[in-house]
N, C-alpha and C. Protein backbone atom coordinates (compact mmCIF):
# COMPACT_ATOMS: atom_id res chain seq x y z
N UNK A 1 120.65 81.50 124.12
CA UNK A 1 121.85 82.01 123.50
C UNK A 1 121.46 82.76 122.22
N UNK A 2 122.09 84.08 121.71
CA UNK A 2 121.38 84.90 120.89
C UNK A 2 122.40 84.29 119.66
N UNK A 3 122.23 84.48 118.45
CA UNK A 3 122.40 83.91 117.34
C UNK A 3 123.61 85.69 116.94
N UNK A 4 122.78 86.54 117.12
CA UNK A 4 123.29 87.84 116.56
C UNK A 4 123.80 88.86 118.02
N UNK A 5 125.39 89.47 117.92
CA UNK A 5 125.28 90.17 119.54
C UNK A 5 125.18 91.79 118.65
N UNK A 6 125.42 91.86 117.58
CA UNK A 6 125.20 93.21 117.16
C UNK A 6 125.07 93.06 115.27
N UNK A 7 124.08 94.62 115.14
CA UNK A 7 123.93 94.23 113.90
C UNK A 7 124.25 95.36 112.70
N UNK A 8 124.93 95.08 111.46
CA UNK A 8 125.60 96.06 110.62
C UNK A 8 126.77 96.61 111.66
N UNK A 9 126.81 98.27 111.77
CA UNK A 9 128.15 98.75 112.46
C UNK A 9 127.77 99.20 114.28
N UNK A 10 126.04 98.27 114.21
CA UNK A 10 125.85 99.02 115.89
C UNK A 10 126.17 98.07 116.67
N UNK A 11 126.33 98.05 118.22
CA UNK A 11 126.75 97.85 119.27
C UNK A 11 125.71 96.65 119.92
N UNK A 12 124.42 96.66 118.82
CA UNK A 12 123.42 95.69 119.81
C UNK A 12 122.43 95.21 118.53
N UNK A 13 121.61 94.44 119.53
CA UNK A 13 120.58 94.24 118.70
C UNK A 13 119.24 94.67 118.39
N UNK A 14 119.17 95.84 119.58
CA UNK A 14 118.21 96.10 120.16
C UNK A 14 117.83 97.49 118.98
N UNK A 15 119.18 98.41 118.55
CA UNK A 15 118.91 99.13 117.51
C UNK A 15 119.40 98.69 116.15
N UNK A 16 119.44 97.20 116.39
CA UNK A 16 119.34 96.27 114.98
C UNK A 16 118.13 96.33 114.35
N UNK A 17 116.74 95.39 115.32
CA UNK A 17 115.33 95.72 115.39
C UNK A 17 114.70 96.61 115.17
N UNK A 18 115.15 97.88 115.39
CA UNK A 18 114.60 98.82 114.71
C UNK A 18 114.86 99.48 113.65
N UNK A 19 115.48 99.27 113.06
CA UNK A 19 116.14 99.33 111.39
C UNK A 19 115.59 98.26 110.96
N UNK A 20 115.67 97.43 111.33
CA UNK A 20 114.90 96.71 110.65
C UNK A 20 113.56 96.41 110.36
N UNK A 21 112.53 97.02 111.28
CA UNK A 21 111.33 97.33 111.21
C UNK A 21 111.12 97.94 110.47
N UNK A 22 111.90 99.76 110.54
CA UNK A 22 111.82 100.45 109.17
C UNK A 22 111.91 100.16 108.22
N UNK A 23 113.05 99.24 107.82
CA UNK A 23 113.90 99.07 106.67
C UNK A 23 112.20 98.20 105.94
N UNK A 24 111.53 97.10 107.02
CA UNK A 24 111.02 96.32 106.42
C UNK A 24 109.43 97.36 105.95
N UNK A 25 109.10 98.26 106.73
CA UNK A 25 107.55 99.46 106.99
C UNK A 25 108.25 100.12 105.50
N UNK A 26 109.63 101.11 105.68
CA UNK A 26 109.39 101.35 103.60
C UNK A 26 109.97 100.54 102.48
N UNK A 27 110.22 99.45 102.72
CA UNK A 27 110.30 98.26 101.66
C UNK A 27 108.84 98.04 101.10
N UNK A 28 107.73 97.95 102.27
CA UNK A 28 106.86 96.62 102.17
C UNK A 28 106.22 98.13 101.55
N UNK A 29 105.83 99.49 101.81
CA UNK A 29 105.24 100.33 101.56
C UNK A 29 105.78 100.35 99.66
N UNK A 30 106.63 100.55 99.65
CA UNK A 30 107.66 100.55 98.39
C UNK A 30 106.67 99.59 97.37
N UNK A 31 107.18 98.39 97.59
CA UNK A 31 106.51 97.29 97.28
C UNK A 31 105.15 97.25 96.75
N UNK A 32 104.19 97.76 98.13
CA UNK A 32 102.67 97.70 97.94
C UNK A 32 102.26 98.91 96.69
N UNK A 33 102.83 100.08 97.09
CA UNK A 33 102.79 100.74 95.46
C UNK A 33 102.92 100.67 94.00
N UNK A 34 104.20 99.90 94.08
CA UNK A 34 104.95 99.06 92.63
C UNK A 34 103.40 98.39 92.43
N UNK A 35 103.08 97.10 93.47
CA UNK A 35 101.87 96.25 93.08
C UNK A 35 100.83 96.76 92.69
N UNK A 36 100.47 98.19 93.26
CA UNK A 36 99.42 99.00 92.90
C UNK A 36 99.46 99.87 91.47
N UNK A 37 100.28 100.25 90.92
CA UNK A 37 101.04 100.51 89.69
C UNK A 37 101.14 99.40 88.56
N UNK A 38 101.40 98.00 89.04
CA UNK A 38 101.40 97.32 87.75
C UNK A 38 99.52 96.37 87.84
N UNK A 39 98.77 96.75 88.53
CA UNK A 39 97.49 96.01 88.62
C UNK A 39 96.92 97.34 88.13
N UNK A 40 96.85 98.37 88.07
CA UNK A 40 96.38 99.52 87.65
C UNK A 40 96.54 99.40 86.08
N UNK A 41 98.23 99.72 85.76
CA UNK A 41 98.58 99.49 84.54
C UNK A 41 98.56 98.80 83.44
N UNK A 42 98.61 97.95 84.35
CA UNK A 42 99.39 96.20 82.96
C UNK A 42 98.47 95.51 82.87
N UNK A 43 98.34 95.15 81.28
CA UNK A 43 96.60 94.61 80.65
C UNK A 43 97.45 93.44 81.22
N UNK A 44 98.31 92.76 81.65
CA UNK A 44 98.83 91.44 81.48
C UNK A 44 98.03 90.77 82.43
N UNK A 45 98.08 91.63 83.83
CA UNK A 45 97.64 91.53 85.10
C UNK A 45 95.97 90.76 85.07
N UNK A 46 95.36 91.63 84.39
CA UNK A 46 93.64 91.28 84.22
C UNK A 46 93.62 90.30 83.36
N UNK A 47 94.37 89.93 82.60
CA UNK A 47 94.46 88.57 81.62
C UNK A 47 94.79 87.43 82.25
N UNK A 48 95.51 87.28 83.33
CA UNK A 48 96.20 86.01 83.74
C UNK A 48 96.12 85.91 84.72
N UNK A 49 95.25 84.83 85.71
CA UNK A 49 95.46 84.15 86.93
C UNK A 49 96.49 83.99 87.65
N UNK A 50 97.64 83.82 87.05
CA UNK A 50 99.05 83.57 87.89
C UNK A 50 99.01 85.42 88.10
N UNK A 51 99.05 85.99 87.71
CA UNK A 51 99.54 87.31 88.26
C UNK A 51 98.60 87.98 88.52
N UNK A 52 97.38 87.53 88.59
CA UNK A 52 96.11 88.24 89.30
C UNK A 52 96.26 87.64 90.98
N UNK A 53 96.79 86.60 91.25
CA UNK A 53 96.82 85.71 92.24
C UNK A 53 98.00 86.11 93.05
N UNK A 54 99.30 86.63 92.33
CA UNK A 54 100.10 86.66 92.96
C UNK A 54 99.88 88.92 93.35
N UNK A 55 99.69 89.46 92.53
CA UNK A 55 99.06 90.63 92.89
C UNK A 55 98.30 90.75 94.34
N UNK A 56 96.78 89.50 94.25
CA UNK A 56 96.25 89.95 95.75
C UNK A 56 96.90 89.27 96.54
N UNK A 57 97.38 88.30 96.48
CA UNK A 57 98.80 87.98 97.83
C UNK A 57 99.60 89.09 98.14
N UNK A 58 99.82 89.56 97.07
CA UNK A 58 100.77 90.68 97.24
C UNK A 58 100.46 91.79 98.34
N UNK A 59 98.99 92.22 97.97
CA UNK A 59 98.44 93.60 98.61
C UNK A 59 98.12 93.05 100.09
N UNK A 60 98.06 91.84 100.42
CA UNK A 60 97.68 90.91 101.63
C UNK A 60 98.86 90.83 102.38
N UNK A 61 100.13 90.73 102.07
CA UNK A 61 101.13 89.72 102.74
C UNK A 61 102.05 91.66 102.93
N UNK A 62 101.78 92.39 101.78
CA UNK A 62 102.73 93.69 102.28
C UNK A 62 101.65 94.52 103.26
N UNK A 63 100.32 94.44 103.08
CA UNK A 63 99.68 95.10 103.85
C UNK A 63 99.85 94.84 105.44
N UNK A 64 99.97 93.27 105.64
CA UNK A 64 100.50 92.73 107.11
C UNK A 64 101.79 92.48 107.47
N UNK A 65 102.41 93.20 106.52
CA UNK A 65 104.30 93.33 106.53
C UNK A 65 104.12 94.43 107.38
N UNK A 66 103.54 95.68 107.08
CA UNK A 66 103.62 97.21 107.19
C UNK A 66 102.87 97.24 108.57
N UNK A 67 101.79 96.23 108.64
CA UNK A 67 100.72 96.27 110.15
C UNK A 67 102.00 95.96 110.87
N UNK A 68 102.82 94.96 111.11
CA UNK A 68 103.79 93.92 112.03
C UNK A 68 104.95 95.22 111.79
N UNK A 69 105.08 95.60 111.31
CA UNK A 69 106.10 96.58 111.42
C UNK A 69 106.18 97.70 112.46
N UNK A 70 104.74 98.42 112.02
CA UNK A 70 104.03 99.19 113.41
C UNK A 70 103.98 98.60 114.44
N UNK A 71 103.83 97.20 114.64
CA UNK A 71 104.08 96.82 116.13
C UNK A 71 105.02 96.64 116.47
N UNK A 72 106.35 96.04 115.51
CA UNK A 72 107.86 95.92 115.67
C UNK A 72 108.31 96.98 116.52
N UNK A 73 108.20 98.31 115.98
CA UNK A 73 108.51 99.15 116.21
C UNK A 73 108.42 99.76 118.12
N UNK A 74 107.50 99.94 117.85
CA UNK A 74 107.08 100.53 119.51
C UNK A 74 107.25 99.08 120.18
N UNK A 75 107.05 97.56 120.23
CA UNK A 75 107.51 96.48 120.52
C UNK A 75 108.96 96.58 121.35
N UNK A 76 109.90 96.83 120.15
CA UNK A 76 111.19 97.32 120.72
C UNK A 76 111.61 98.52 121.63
N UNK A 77 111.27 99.55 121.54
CA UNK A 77 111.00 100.86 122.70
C UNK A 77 110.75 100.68 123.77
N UNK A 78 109.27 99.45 123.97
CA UNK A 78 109.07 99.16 125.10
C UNK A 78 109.29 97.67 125.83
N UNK A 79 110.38 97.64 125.15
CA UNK A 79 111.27 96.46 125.59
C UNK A 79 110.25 94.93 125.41
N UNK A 80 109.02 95.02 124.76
CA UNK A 80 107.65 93.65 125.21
C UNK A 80 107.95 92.84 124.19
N UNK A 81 108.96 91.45 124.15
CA UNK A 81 109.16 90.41 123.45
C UNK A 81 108.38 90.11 122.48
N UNK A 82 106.85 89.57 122.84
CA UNK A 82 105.71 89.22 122.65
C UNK A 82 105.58 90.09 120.91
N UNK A 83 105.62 91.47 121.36
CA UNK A 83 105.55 92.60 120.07
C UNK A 83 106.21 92.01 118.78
N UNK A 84 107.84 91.67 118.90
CA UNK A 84 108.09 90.72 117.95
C UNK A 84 107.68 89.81 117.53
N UNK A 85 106.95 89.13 117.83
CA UNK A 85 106.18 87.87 117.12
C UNK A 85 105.67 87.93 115.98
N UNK A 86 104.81 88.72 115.79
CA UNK A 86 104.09 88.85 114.57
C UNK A 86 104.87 89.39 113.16
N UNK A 87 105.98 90.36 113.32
CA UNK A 87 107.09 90.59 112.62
C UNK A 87 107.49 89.21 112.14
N UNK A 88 107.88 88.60 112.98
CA UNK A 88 108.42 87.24 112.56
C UNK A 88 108.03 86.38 111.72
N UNK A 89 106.42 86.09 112.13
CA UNK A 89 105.70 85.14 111.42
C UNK A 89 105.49 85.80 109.94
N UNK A 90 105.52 86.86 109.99
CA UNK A 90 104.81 87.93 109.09
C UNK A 90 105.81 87.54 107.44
N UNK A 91 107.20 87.97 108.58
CA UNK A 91 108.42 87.99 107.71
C UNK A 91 108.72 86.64 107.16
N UNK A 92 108.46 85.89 107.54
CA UNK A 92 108.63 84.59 106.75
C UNK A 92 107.45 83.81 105.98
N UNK A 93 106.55 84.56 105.89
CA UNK A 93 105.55 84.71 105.12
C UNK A 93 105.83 85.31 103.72
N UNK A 94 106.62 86.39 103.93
CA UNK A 94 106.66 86.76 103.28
C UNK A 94 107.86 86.56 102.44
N UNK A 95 108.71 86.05 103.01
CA UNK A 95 110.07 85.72 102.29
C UNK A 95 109.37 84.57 101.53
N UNK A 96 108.59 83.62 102.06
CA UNK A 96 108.14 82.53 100.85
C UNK A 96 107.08 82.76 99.86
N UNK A 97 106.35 83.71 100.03
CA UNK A 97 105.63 84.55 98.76
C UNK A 97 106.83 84.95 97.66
N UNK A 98 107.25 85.74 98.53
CA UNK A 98 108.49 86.57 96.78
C UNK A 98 109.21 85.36 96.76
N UNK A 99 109.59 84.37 97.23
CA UNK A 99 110.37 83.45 96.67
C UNK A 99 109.16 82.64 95.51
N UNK A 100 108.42 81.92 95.97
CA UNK A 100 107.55 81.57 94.98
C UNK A 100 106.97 82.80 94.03
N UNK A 101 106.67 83.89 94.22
CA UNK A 101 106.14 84.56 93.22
C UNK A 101 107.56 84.65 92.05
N UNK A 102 108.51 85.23 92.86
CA UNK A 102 109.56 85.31 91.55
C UNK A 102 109.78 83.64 90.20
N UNK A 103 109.57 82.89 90.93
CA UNK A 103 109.75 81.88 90.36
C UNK A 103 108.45 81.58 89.50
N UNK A 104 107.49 81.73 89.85
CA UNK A 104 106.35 81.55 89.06
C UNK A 104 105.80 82.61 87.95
N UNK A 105 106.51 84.19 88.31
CA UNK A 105 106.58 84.96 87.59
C UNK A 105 107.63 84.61 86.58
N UNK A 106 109.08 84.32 86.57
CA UNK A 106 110.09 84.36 85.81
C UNK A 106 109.33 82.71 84.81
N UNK A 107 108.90 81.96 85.32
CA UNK A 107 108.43 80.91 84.12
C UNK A 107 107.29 80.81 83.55
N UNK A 108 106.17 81.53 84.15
CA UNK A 108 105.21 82.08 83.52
C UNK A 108 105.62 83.05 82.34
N UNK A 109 106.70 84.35 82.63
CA UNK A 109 107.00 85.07 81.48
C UNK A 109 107.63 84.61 80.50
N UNK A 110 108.40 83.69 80.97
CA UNK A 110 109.21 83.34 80.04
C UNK A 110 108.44 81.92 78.98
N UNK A 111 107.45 81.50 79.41
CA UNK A 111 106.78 80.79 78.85
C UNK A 111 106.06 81.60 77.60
N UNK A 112 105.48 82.35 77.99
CA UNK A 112 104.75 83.48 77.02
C UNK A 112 105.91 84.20 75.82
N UNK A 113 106.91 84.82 76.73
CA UNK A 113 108.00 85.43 75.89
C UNK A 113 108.94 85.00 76.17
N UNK A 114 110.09 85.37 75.10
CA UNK A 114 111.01 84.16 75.29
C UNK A 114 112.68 84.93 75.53
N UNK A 115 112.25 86.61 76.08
CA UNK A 115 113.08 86.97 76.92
C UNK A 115 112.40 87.70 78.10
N UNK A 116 113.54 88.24 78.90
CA UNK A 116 113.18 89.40 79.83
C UNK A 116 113.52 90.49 79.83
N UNK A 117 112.93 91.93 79.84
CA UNK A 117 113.15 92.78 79.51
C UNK A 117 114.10 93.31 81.02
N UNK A 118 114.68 95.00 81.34
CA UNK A 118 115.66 95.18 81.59
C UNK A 118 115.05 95.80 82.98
N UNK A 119 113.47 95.95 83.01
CA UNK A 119 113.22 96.20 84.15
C UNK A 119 113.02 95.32 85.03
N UNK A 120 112.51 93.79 84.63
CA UNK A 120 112.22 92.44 85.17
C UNK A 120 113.50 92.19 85.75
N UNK A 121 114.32 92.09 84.60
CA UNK A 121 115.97 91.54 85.51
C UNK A 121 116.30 92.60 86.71
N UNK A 122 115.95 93.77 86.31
CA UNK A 122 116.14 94.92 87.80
C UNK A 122 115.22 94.30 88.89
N UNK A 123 114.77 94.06 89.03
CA UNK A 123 113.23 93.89 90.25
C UNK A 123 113.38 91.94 90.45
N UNK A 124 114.24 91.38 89.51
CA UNK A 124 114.17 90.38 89.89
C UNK A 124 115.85 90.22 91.28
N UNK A 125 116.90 90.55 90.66
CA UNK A 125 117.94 90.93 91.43
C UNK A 125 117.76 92.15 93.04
N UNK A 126 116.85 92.92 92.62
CA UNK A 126 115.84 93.28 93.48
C UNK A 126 115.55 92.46 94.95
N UNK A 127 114.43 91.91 94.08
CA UNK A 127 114.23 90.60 95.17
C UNK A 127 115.41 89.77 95.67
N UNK A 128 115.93 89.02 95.27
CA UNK A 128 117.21 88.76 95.34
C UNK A 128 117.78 89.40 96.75
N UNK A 129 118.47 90.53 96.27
CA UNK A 129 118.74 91.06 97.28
C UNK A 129 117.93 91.73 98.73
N UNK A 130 116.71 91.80 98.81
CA UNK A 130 115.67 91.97 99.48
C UNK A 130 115.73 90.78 100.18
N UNK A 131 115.58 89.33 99.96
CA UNK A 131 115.79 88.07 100.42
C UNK A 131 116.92 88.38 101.31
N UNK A 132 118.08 88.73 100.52
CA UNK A 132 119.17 88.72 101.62
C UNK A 132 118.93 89.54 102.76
N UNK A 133 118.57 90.26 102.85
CA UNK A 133 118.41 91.60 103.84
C UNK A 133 117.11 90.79 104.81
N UNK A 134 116.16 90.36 104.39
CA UNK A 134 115.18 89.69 104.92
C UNK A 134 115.72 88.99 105.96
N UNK A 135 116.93 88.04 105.73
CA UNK A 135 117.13 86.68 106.28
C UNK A 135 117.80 87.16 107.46
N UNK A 136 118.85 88.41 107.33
CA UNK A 136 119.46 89.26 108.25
C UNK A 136 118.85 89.97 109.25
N UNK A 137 118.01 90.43 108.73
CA UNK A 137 116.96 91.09 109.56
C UNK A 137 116.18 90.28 110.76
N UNK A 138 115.71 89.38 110.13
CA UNK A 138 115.27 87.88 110.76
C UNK A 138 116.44 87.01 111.73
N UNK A 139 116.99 87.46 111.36
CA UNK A 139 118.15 86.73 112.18
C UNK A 139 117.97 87.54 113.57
N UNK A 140 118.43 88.79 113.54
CA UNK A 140 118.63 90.17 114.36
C UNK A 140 117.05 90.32 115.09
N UNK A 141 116.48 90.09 114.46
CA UNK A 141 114.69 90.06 115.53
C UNK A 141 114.92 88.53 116.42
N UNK A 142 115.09 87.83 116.23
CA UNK A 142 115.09 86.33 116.56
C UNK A 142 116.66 86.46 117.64
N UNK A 143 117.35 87.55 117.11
CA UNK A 143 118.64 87.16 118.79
C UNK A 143 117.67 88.79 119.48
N UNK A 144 116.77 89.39 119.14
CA UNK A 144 116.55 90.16 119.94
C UNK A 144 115.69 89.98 120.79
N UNK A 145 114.60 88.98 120.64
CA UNK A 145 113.97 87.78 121.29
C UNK A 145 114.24 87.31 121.76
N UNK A 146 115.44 86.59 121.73
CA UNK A 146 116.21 85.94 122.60
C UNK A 146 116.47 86.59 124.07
N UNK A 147 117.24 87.75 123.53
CA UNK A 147 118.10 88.59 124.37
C UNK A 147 116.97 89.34 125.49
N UNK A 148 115.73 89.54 124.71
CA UNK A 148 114.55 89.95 126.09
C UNK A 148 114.23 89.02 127.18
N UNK A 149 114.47 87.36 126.09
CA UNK A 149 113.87 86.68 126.93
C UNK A 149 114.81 86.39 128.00
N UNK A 150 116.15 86.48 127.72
CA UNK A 150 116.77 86.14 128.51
C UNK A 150 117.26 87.27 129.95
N UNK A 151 116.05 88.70 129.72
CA UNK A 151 116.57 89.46 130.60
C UNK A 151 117.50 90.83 129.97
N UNK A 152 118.34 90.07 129.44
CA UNK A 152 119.43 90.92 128.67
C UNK A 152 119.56 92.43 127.57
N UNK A 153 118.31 92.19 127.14
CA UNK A 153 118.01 93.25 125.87
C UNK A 153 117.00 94.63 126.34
N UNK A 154 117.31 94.89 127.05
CA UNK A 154 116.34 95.74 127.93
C UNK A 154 116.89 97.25 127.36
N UNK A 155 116.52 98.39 127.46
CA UNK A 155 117.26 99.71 127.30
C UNK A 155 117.84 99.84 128.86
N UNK A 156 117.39 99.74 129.98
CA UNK A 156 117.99 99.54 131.01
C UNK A 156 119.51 98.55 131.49
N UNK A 157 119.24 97.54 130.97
CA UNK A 157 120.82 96.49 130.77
C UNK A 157 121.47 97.35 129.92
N UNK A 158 121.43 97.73 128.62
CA UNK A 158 122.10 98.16 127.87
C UNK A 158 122.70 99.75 128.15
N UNK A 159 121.71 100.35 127.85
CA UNK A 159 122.32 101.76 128.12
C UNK A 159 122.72 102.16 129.54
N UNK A 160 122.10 102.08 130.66
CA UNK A 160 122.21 102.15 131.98
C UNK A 160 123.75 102.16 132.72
N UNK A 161 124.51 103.08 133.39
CA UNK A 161 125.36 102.30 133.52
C UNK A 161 125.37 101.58 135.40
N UNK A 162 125.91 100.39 135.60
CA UNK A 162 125.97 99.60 136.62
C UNK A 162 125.98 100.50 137.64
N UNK A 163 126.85 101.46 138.06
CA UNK A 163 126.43 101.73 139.25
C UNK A 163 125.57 102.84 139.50
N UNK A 164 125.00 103.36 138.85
CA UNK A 164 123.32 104.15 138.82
C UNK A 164 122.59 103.09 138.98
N UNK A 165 122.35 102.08 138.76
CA UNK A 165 121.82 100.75 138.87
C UNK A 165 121.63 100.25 140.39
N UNK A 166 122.88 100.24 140.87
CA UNK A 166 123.35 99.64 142.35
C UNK A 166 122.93 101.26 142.79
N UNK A 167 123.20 102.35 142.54
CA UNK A 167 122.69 103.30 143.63
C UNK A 167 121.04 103.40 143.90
N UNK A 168 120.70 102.96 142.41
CA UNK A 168 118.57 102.81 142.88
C UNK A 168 118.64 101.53 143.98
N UNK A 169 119.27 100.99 143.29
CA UNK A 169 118.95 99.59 144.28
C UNK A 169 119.49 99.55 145.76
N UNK A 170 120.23 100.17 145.88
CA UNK A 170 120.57 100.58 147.26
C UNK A 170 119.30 101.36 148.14
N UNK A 171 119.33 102.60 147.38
CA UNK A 171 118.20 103.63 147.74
C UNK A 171 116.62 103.07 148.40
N UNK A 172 116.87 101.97 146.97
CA UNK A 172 115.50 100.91 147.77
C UNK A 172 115.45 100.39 148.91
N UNK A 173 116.48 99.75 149.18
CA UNK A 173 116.76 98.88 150.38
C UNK A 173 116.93 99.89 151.53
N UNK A 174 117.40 101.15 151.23
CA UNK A 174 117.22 101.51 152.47
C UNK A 174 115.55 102.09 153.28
N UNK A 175 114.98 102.41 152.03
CA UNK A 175 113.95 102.95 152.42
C UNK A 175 112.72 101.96 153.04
């Protein structure tokens, strides 16, 4: 039984999955730059273990966000369940990195300084909302899994209509 029968304003789940692959290939790309920008930049970074640590997690967990994405992708096209998997595992990998990093970032900084400046609160609400979209997304891969396994999620079930269906299948039987 699929959890999700359609996702945002489409008709399925099947072009749920693939928005969401994207959505997750220029997030995680997004992301891996920002990380590459503040390890470049910020003396803070080379000073402190907590954010030297959470940096190469970083370049690790978006680098195999963006790999699982590329397979998401063509995964779904060619209807192969299996393809989703690694998206999956990937993605909840990664939802518990930025959940622990934000948290270990926000009390680490705030330990040191004793506010947050206006770009932190941006990128922290950020995340935030990234989480939400994550969990949705995850939801919508997991009924689209479903829906292969069950036969159902095919571009053929879906788009096809029934009796072009029954006329191949006829055609067969007679021949």
């Amino acid at each position: 039984m699929a959890i999700l029968k359609s996702f945002l304003c489409f008709a399925n789940t099947r072009v749920g999955t693939l928005i969401s692959g994207c959505y997750t290939l220029i997030i995680s790309l997004i992301c891996l730059v920002f990380y590459l920008f503040r390890y470049v930049g910020y003396q803070l970074i080379q000073d402190s273990t907590e954010y030297k640590g959470i940096v190469y997690a970083g370049f690790v967990l978006y680098g195999l966000m963006i790999t699982s994405s590329l397979i998401l992708i063509p995964g779904v096209q060619l209807d192969k369940k299996y393809l989703l998997l690694p998206w999956v595992y990937v993605l909840i990998l990664n939802v518990l990195y930025e959940t622990g990093s934000i948290a270990l970032l926000t009390t680490v900084h705030l330990e040191r300084e004793s506010t947050l400046h206006a770009w932190e609160i941006v990128w922290v609400f950020f995340y935030c909302f990234k989480l939400l979209a994550n969990c949705y997304c995850f939801s919508c891969v997991v009924s689209q899994y479903q829906e292969l396994s069950e036969g159902r999620g095919t571009y053929d079930y879906l788009y096809k209509p029934v009796s072009e269906i029954c006329l191949h299948q006829d055609h067969f039987t007679y021949i």
